[in-house]
C-alpha atoms as a PDB file:
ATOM      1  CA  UNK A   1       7.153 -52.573  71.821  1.00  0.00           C
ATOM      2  CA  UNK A   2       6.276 -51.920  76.033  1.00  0.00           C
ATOM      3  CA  UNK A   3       9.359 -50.245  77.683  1.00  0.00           C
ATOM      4  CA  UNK A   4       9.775 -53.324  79.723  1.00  0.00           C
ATOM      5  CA  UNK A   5      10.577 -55.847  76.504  1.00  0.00           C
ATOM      6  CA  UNK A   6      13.789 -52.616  75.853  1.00  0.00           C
ATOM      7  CA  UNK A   7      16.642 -54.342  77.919  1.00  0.00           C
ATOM      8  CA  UNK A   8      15.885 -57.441  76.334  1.00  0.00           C
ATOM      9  CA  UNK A   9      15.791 -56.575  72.919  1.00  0.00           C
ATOM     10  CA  UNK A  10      19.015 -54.292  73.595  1.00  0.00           C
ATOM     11  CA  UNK A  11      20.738 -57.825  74.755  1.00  0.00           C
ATOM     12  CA  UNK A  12      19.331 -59.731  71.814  1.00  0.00           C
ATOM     13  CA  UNK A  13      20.799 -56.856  69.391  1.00  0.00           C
ATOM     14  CA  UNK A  14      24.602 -56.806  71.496  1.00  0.00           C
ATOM     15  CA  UNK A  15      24.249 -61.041  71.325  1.00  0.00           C
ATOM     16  CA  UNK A  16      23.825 -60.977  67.533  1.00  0.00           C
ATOM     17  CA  UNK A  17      26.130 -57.865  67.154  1.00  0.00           C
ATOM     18  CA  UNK A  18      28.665 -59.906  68.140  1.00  0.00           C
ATOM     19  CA  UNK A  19      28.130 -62.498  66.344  1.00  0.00           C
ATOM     20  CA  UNK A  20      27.144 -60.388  62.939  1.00  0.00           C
ATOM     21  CA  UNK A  21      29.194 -57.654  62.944  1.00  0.00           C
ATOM     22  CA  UNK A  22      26.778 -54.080  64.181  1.00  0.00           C
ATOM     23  CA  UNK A  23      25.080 -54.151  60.779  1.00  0.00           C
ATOM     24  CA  UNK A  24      21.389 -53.219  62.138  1.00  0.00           C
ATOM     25  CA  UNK A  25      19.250 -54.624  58.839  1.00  0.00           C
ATOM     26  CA  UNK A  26      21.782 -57.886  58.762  1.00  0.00           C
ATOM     27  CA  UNK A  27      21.126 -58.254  62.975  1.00  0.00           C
ATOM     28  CA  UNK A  28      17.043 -57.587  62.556  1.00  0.00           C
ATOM     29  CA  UNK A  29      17.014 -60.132  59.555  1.00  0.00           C
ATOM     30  CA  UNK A  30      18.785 -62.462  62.387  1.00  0.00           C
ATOM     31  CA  UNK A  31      17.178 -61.915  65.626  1.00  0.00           C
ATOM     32  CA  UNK A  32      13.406 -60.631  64.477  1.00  0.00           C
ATOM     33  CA  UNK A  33      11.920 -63.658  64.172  1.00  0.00           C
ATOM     34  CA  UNK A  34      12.875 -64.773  67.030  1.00  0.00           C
ATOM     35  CA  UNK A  35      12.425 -62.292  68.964  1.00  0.00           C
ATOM     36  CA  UNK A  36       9.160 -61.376  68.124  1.00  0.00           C
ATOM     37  CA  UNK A  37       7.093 -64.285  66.719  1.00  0.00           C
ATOM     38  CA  UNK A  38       4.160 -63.932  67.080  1.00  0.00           C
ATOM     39  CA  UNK A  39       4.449 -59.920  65.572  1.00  0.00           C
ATOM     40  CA  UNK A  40       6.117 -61.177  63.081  1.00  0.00           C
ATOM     41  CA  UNK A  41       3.677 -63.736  61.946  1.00  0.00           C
ATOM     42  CA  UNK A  42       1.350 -61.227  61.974  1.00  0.00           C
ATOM     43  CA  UNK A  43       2.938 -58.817  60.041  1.00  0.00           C
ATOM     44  CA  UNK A  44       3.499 -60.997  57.567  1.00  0.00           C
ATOM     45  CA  UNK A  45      -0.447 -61.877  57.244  1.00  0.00           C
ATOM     46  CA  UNK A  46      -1.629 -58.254  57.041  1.00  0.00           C
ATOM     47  CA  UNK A  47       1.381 -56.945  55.013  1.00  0.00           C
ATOM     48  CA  UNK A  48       3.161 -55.304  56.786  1.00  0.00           C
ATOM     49  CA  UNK A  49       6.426 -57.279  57.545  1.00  0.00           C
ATOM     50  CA  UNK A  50       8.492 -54.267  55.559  1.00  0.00           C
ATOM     51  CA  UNK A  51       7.320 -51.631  57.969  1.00  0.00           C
ATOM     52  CA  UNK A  52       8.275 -54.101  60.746  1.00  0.00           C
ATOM     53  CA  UNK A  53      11.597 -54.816  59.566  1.00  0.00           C
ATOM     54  CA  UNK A  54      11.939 -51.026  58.780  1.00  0.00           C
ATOM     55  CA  UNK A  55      10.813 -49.882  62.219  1.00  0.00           C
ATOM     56  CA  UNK A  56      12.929 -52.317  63.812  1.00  0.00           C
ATOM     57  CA  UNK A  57      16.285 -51.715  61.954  1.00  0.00           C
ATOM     58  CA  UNK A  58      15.756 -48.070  63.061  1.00  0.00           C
ATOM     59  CA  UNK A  59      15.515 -49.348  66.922  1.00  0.00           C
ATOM     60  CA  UNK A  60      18.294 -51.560  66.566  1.00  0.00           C
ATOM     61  CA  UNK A  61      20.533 -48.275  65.240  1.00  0.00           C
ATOM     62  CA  UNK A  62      19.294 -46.572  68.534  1.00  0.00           C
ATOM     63  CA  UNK A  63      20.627 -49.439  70.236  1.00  0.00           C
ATOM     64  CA  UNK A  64      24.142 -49.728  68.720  1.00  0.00           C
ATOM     65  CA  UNK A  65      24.996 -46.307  69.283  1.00  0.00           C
ATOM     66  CA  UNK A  66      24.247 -47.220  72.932  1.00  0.00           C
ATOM     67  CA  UNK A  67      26.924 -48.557  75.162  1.00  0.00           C
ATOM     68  CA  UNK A  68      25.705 -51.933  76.695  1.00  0.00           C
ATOM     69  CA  UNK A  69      25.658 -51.682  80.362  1.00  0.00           C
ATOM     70  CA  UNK A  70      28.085 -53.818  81.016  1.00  0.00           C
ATOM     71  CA  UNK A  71      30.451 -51.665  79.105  1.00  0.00           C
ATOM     72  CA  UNK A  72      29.237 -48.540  80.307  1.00  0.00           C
ATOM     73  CA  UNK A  73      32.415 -47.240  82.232  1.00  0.00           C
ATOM     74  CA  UNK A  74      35.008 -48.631  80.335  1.00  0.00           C
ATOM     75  CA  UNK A  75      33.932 -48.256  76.699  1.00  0.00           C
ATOM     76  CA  UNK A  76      37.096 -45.910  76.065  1.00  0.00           C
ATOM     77  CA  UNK A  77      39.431 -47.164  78.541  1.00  0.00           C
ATOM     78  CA  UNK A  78      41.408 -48.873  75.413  1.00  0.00           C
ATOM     79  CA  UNK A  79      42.320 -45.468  73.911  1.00  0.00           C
ATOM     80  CA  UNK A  80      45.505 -44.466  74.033  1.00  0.00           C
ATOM     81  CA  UNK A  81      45.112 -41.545  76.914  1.00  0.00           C
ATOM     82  CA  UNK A  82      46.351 -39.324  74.281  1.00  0.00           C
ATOM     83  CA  UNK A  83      43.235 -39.472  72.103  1.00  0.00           C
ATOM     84  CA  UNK A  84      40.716 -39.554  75.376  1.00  0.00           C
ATOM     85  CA  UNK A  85      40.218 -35.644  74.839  1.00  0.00           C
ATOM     86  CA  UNK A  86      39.122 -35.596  71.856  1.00  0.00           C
ATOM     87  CA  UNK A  87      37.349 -38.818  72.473  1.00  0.00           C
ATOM     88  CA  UNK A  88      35.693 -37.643  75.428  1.00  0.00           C
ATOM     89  CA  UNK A  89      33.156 -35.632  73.807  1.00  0.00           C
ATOM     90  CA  UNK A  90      31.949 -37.616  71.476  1.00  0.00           C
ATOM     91  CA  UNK A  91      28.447 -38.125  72.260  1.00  0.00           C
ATOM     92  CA  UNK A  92      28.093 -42.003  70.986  1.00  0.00           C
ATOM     93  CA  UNK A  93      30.625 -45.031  71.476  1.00  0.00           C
ATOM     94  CA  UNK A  94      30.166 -45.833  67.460  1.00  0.00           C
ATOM     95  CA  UNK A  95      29.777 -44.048  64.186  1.00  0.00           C
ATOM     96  CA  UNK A  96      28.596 -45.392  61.079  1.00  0.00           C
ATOM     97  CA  UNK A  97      30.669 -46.602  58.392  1.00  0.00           C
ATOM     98  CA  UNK A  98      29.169 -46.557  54.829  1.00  0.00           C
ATOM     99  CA  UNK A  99      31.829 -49.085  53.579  1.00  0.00           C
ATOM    100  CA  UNK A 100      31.445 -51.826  56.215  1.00  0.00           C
ATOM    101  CA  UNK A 101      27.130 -50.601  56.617  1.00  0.00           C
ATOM    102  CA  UNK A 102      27.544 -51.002  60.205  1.00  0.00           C
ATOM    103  CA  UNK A 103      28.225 -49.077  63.192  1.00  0.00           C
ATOM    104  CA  UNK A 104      31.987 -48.899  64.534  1.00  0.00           C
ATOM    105  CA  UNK A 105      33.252 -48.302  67.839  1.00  0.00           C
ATOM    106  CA  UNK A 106      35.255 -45.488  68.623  1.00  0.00           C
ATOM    107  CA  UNK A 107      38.261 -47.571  69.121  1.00  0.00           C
ATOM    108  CA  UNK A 108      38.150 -49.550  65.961  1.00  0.00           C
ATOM    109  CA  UNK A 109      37.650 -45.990  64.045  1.00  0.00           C
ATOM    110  CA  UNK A 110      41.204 -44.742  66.072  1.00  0.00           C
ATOM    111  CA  UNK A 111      42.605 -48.105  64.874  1.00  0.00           C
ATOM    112  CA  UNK A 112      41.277 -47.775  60.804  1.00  0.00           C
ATOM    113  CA  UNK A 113      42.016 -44.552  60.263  1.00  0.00           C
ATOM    114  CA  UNK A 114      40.464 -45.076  56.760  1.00  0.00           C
ATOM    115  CA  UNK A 115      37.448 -45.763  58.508  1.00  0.00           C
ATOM    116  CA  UNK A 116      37.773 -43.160  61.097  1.00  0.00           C
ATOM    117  CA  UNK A 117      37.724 -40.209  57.879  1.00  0.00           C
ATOM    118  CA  UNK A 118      34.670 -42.701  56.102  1.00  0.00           C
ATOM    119  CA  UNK A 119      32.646 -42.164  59.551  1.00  0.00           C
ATOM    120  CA  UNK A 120      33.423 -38.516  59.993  1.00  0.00           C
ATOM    121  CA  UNK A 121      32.674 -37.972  55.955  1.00  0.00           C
ATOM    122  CA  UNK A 122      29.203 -39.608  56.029  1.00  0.00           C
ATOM    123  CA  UNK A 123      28.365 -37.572  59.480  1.00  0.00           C
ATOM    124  CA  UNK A 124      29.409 -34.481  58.077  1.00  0.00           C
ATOM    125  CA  UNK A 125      27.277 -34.709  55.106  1.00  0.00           C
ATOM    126  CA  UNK A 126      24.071 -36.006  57.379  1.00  0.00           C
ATOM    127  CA  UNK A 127      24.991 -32.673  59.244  1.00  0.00           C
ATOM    128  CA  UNK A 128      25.070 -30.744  55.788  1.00  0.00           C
ATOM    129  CA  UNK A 129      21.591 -32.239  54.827  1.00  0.00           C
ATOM    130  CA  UNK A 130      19.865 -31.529  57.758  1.00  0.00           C
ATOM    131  CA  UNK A 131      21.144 -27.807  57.805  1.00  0.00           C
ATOM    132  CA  UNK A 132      20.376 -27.229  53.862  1.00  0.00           C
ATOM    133  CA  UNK A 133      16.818 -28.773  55.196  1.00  0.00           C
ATOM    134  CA  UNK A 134      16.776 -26.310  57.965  1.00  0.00           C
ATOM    135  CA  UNK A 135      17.613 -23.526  55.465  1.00  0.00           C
ATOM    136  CA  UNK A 136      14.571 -24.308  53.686  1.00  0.00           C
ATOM    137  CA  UNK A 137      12.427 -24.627  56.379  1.00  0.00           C
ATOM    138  CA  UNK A 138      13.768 -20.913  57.223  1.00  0.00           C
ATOM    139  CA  UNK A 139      12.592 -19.443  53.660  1.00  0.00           C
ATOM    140  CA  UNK A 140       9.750 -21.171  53.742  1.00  0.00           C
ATOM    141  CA  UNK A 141       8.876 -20.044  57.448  1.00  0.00           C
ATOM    142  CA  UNK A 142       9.686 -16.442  56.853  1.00  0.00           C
ATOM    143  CA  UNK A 143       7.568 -16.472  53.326  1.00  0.00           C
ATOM    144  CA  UNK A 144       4.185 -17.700  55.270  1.00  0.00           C
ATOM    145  CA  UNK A 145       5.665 -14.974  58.245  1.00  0.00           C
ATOM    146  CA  UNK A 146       5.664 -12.370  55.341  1.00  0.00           C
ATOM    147  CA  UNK A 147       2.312 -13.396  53.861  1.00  0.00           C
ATOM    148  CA  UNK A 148       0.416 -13.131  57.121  1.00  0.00           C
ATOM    149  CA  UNK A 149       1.952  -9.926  57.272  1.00  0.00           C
ATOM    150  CA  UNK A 150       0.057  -8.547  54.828  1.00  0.00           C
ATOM    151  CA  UNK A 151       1.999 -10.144  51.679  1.00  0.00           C
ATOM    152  CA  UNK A 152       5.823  -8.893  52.301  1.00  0.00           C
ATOM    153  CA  UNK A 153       8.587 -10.536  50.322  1.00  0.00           C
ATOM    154  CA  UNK A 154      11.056 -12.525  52.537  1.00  0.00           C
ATOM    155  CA  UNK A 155      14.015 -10.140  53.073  1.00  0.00           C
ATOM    156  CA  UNK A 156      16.817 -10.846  50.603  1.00  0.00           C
ATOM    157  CA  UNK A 157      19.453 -11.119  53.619  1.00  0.00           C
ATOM    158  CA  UNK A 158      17.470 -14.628  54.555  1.00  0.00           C
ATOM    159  CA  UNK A 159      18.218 -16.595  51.215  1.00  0.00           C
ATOM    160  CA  UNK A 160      21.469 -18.547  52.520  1.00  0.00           C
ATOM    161  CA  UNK A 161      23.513 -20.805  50.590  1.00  0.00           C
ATOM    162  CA  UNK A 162      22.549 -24.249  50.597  1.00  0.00           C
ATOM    163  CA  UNK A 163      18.636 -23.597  51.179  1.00  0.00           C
ATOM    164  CA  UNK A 164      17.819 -24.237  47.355  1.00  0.00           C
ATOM    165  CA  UNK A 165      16.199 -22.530  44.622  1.00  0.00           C
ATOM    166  CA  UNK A 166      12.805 -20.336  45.770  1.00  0.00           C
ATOM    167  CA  UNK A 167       9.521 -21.378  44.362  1.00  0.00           C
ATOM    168  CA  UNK A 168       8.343 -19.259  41.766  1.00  0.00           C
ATOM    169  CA  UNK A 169       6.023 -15.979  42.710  1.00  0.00           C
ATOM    170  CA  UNK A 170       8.340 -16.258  45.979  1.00  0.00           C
ATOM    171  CA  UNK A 171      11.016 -13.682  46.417  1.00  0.00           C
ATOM    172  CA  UNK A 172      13.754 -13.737  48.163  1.00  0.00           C
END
């Protein structure tokens, strides 16, 4: 999609966001079509309307954890001052909620505390993946280190907990 088609997309996703709720595969279902006929059609033709949809759900994501424009300045004003410290630093206006499988804002979360833990729960163990995935990447970056080396074992110290089991023939 050319940079130039962005805003308008981003104000198709907000239009049906409100309407929908910020689910992104229940908004792309809505607005694709639409939106992009023509792509779509085509898609469709050479197989590929999956990818499209999948592609697209992912952009519409990006999107919702984008204030709109028109919101830009006073996304938190809402918040009881109390919470703007800790809100302040957040680095998006909505987190995801596997319950509701949509993005919420910030102020709903304060509101639904339930929700609020939910959101913080599921980022926490994104976070957790991705380091346990880093951790591997690690091992498996010091064993090809080692092996270039002259065929060194990756030093014990480096095996850290979450990085999984090492293959076999590797040592750690």
């Amino acid at each position: 999609m050319p940079d130039k088609h962005s805003p308008e997309f981003a104000a198709h996703v907000w239009q049906a966001a409100a309407q929908l709720g910020r689910s992104a595969p229940r908004i792309v279902d809505h607005i694709l079509r639409d939106v992009f006929p023509e792509t779509t059609d085509a898609a469709d033709a050479e197989g590929a309307a999956t990818i499209l949809r999948t592609g697209c759900i992912s952009e519409v994501k990006r999107v919702l954890r984008t204030r709109p424009q028109d919101e830009a300045q006073s996304a938190f004003d809402d918040i009881d001052p109390s919470f703007r410290p800790y809100v302040a630093p957040l680095q998006r206006p909505s987190y995801y909620v596997p319950e509701r499988e949509e993005e919420v804002p910030v102020p709903e979360l304060i509101a639904a505390p339930h929700e609020l833990d939910a959101a913080r729960r599921f980022m926490r163990r994104k976070g957790m993946e991705c380091l346990a995935e880093a951790d591997r990447l690690d091992v498996l970056y010091e064993a090809v280190i080692a092996r270039s080396d002259g065929g060194e074992p990756v030093p014990s110290w480096f095996q850290r907990p979450g990085a999984g089991p090492m293959p076999s023939g590797v040592s750690a």
